[in-house]
PDB file of N, CA and C in Angstrom:
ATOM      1  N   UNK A   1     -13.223  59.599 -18.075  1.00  0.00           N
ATOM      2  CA  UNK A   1     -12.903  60.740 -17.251  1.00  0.00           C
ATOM      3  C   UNK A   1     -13.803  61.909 -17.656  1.00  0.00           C
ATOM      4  N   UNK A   2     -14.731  62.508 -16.970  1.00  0.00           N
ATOM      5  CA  UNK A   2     -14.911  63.516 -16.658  1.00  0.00           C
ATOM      6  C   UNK A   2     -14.381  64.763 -16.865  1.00  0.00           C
ATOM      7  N   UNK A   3     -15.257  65.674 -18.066  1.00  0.00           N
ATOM      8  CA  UNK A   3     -14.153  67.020 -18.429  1.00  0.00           C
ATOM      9  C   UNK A   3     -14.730  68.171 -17.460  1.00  0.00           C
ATOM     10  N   UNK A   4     -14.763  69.334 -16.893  1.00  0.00           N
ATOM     11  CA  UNK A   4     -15.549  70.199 -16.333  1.00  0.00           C
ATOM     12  C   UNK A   4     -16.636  70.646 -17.373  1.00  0.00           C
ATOM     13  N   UNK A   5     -16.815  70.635 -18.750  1.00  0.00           N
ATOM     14  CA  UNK A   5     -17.681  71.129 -19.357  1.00  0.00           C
ATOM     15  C   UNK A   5     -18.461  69.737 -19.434  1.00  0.00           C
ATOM     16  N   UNK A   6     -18.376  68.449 -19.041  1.00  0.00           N
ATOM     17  CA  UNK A   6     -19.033  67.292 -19.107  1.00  0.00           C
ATOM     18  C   UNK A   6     -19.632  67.478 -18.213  1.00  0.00           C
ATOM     19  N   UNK A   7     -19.023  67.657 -16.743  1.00  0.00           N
ATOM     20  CA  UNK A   7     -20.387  67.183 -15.416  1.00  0.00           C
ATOM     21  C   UNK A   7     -20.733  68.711 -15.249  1.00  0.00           C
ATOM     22  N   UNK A   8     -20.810  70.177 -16.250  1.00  0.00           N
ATOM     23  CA  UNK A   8     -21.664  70.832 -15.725  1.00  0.00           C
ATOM     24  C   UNK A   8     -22.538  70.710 -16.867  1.00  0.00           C
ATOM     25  N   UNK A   9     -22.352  69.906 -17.580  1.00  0.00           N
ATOM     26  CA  UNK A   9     -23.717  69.551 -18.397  1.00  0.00           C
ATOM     27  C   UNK A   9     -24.318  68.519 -17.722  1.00  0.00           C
ATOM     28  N   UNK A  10     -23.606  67.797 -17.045  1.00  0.00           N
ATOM     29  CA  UNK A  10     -24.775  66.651 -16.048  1.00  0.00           C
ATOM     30  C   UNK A  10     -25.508  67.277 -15.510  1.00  0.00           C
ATOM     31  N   UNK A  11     -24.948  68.543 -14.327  1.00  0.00           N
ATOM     32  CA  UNK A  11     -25.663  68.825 -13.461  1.00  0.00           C
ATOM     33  C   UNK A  11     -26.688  70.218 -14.251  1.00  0.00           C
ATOM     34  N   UNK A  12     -26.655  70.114 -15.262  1.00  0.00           N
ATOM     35  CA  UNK A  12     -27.611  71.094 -15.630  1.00  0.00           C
ATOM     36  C   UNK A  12     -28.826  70.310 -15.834  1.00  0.00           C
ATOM     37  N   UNK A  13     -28.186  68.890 -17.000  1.00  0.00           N
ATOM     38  CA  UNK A  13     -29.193  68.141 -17.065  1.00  0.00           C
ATOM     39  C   UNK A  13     -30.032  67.290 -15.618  1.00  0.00           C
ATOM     40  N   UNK A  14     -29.320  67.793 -14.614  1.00  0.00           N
ATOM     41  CA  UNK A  14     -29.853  67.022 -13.412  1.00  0.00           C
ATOM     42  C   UNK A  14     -31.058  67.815 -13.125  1.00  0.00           C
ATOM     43  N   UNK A  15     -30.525  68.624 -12.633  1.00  0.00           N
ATOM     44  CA  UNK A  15     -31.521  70.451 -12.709  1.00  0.00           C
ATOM     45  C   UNK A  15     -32.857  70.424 -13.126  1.00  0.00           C
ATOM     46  N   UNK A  16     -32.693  70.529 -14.519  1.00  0.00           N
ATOM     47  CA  UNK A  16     -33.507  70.594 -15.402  1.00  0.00           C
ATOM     48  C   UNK A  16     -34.420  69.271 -15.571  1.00  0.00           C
ATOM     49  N   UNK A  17     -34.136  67.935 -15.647  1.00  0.00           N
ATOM     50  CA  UNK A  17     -35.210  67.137 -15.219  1.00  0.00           C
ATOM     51  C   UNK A  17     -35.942  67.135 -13.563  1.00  0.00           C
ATOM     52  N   UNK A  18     -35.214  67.316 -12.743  1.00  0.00           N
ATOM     53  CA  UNK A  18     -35.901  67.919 -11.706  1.00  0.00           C
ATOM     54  C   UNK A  18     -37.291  69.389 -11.998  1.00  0.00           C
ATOM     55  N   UNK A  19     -36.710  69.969 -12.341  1.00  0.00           N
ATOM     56  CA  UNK A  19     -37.415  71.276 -13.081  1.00  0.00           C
ATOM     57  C   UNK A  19     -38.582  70.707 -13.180  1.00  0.00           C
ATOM     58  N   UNK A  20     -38.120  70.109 -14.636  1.00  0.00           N
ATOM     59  CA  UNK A  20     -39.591  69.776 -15.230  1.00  0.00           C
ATOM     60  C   UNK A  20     -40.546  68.253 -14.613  1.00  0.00           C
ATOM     61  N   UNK A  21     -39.541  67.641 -13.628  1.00  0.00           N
ATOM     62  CA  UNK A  21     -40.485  66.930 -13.080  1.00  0.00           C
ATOM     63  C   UNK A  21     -41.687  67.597 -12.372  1.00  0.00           C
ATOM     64  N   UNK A  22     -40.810  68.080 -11.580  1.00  0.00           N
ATOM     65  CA  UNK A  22     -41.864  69.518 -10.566  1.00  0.00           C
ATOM     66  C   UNK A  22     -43.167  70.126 -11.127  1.00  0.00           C
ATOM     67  N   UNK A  23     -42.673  70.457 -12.372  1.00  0.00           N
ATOM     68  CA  UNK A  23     -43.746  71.277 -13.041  1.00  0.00           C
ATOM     69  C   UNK A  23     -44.757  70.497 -13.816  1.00  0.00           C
ATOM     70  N   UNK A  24     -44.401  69.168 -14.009  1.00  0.00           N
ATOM     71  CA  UNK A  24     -45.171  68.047 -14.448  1.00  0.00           C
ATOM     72  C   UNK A  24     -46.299  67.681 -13.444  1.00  0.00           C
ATOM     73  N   UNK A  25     -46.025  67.319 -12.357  1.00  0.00           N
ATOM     74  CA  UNK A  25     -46.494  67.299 -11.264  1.00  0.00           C
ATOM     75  C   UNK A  25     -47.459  68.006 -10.292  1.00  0.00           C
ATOM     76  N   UNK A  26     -47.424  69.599 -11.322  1.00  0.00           N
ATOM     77  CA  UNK A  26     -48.143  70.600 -10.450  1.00  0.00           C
ATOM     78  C   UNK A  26     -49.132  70.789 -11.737  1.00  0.00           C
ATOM     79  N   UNK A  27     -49.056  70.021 -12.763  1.00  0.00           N
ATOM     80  CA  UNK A  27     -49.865  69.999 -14.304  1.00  0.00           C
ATOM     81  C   UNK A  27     -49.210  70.852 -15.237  1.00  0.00           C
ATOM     82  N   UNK A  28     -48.452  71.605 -15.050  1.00  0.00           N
ATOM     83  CA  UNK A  28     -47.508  72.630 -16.088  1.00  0.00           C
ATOM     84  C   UNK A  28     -47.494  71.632 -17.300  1.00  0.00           C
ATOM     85  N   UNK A  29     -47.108  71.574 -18.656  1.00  0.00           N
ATOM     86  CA  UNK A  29     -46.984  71.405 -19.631  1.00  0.00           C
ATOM     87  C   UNK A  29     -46.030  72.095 -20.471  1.00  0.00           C
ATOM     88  N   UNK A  30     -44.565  72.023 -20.654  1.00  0.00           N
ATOM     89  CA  UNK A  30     -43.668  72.406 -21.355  1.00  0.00           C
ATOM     90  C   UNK A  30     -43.708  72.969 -22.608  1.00  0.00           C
ATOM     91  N   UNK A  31     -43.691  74.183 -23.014  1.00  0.00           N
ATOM     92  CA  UNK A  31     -43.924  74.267 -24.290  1.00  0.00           C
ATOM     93  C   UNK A  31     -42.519  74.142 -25.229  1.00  0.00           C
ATOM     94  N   UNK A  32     -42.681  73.556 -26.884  1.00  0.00           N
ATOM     95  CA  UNK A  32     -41.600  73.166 -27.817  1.00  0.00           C
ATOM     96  C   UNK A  32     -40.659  74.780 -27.166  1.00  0.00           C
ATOM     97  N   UNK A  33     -40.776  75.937 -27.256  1.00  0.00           N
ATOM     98  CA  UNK A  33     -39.664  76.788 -27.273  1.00  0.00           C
ATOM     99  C   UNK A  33     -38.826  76.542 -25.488  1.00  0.00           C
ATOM    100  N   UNK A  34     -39.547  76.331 -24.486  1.00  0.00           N
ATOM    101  CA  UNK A  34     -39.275  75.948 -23.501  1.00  0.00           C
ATOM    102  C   UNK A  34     -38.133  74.408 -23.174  1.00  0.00           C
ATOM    103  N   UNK A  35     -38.592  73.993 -24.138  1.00  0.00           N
ATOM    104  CA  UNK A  35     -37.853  72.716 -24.761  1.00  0.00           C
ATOM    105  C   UNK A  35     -36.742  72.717 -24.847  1.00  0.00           C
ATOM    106  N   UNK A  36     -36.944  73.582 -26.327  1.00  0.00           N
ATOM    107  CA  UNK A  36     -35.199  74.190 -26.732  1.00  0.00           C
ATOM    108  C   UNK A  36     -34.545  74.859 -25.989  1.00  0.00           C
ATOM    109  N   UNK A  37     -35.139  75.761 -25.254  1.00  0.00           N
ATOM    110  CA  UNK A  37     -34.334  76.665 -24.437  1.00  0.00           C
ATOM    111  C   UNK A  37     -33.634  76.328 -23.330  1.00  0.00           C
ATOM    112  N   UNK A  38     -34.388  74.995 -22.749  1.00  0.00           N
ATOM    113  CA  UNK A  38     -33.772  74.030 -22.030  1.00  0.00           C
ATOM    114  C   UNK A  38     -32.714  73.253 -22.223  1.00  0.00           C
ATOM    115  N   UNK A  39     -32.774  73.074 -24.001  1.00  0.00           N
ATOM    116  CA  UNK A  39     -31.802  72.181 -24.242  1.00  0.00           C
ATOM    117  C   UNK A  39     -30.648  72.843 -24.448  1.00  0.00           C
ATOM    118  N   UNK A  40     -30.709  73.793 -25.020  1.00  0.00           N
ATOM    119  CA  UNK A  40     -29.707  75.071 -25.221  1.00  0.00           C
ATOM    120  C   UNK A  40     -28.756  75.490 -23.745  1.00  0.00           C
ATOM    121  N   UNK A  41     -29.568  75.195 -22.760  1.00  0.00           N
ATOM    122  CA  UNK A  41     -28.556  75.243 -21.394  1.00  0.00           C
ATOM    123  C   UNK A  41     -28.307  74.265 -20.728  1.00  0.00           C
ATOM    124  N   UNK A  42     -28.659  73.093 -21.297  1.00  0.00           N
ATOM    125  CA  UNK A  42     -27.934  71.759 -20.929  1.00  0.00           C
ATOM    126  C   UNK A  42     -26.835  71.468 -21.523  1.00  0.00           C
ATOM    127  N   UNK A  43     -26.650  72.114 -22.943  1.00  0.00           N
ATOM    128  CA  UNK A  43     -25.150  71.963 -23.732  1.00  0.00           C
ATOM    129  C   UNK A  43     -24.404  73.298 -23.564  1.00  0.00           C
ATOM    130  N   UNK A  44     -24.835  73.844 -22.612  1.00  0.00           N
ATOM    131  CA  UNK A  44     -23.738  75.097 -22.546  1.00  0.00           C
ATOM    132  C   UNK A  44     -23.908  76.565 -23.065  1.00  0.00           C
ATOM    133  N   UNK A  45     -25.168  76.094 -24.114  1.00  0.00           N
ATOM    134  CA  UNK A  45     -24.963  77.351 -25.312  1.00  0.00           C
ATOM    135  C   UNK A  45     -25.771  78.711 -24.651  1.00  0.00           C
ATOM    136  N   UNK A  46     -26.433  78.770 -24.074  1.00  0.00           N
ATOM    137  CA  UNK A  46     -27.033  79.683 -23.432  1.00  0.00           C
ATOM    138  C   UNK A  46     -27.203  79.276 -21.629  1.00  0.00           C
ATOM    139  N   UNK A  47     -26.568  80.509 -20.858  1.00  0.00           N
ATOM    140  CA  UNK A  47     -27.236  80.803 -19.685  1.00  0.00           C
ATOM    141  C   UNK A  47     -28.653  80.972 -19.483  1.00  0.00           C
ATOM    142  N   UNK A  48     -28.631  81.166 -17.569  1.00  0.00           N
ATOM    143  CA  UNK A  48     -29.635  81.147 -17.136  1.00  0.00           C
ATOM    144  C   UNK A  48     -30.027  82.287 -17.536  1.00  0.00           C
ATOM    145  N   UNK A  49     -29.075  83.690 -17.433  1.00  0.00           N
ATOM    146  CA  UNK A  49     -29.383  85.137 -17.747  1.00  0.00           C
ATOM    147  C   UNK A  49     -29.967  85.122 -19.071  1.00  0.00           C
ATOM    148  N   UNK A  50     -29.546  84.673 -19.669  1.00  0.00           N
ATOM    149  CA  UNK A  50     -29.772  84.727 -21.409  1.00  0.00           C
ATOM    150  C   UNK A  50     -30.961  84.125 -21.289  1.00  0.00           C
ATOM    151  N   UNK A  51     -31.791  83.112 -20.814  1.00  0.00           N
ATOM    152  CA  UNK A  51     -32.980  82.337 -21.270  1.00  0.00           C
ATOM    153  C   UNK A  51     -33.871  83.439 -19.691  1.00  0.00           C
ATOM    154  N   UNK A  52     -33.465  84.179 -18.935  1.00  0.00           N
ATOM    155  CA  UNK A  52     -34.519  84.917 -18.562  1.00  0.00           C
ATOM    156  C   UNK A  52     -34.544  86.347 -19.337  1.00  0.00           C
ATOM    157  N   UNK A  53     -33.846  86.817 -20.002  1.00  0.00           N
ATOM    158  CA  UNK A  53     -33.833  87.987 -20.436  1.00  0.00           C
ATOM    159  C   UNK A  53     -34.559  87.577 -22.043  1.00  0.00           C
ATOM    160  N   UNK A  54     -34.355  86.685 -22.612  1.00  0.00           N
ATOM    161  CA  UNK A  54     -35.203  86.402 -23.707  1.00  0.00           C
ATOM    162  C   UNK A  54     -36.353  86.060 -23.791  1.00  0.00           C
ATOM    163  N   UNK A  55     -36.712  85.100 -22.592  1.00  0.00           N
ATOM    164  CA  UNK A  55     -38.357  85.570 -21.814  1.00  0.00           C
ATOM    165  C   UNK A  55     -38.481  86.549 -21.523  1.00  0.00           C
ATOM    166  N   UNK A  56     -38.051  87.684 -20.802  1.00  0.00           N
ATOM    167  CA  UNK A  56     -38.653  89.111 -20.664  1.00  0.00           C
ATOM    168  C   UNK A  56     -38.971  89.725 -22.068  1.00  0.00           C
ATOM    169  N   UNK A  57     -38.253  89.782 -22.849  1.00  0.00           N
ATOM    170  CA  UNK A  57     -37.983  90.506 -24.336  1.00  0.00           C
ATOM    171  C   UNK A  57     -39.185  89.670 -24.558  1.00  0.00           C
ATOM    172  N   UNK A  58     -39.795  88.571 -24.543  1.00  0.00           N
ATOM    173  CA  UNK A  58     -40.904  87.834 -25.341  1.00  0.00           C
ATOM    174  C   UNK A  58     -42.516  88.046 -24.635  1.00  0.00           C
ATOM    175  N   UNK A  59     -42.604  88.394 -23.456  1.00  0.00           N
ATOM    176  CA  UNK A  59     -43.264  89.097 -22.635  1.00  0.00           C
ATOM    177  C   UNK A  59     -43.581  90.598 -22.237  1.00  0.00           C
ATOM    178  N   UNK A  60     -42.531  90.925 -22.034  1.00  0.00           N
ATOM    179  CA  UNK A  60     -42.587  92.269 -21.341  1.00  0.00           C
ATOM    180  C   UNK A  60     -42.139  93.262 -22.251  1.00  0.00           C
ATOM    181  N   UNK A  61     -43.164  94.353 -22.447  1.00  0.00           N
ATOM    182  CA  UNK A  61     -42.615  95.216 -23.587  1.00  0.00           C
ATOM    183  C   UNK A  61     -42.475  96.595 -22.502  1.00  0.00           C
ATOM    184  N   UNK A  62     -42.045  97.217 -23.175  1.00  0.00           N
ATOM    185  CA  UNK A  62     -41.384  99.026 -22.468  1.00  0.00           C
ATOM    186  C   UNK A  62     -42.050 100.066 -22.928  1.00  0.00           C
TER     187      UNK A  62
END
């Protein structure tokens, strides 16, 4: 049986290999922190907000 925190980790992990098929495909290349950060929202532990706002903070300065 199926918990709700089980199939929204499926469908993240669904997501997310889609994702990176796409970007495989267009030649993109995943980098290791891209990795983790991926994996980090396939188990729940971080949002989408959280992994774009920690790319901005790693990019974009003020």
């Amino acid at each position: 049986m199926l918990t709700k925190s089980s199939s929204e980790s499926q469908v993240r992990q669904y997501n997310v290999s889609n994702a990176l098929a796409s970007a495989r495909i267009e030649g993109v290349i995943p980098t290791k922190q891209l990795e983790k950060n991926l994996t980090d929202y396939v188990s729940g532990k971080k949002s989408i907000t959280e992994l774009i706002e920690e790319t901005k903070q790693r990019f974009f300065t003020r």
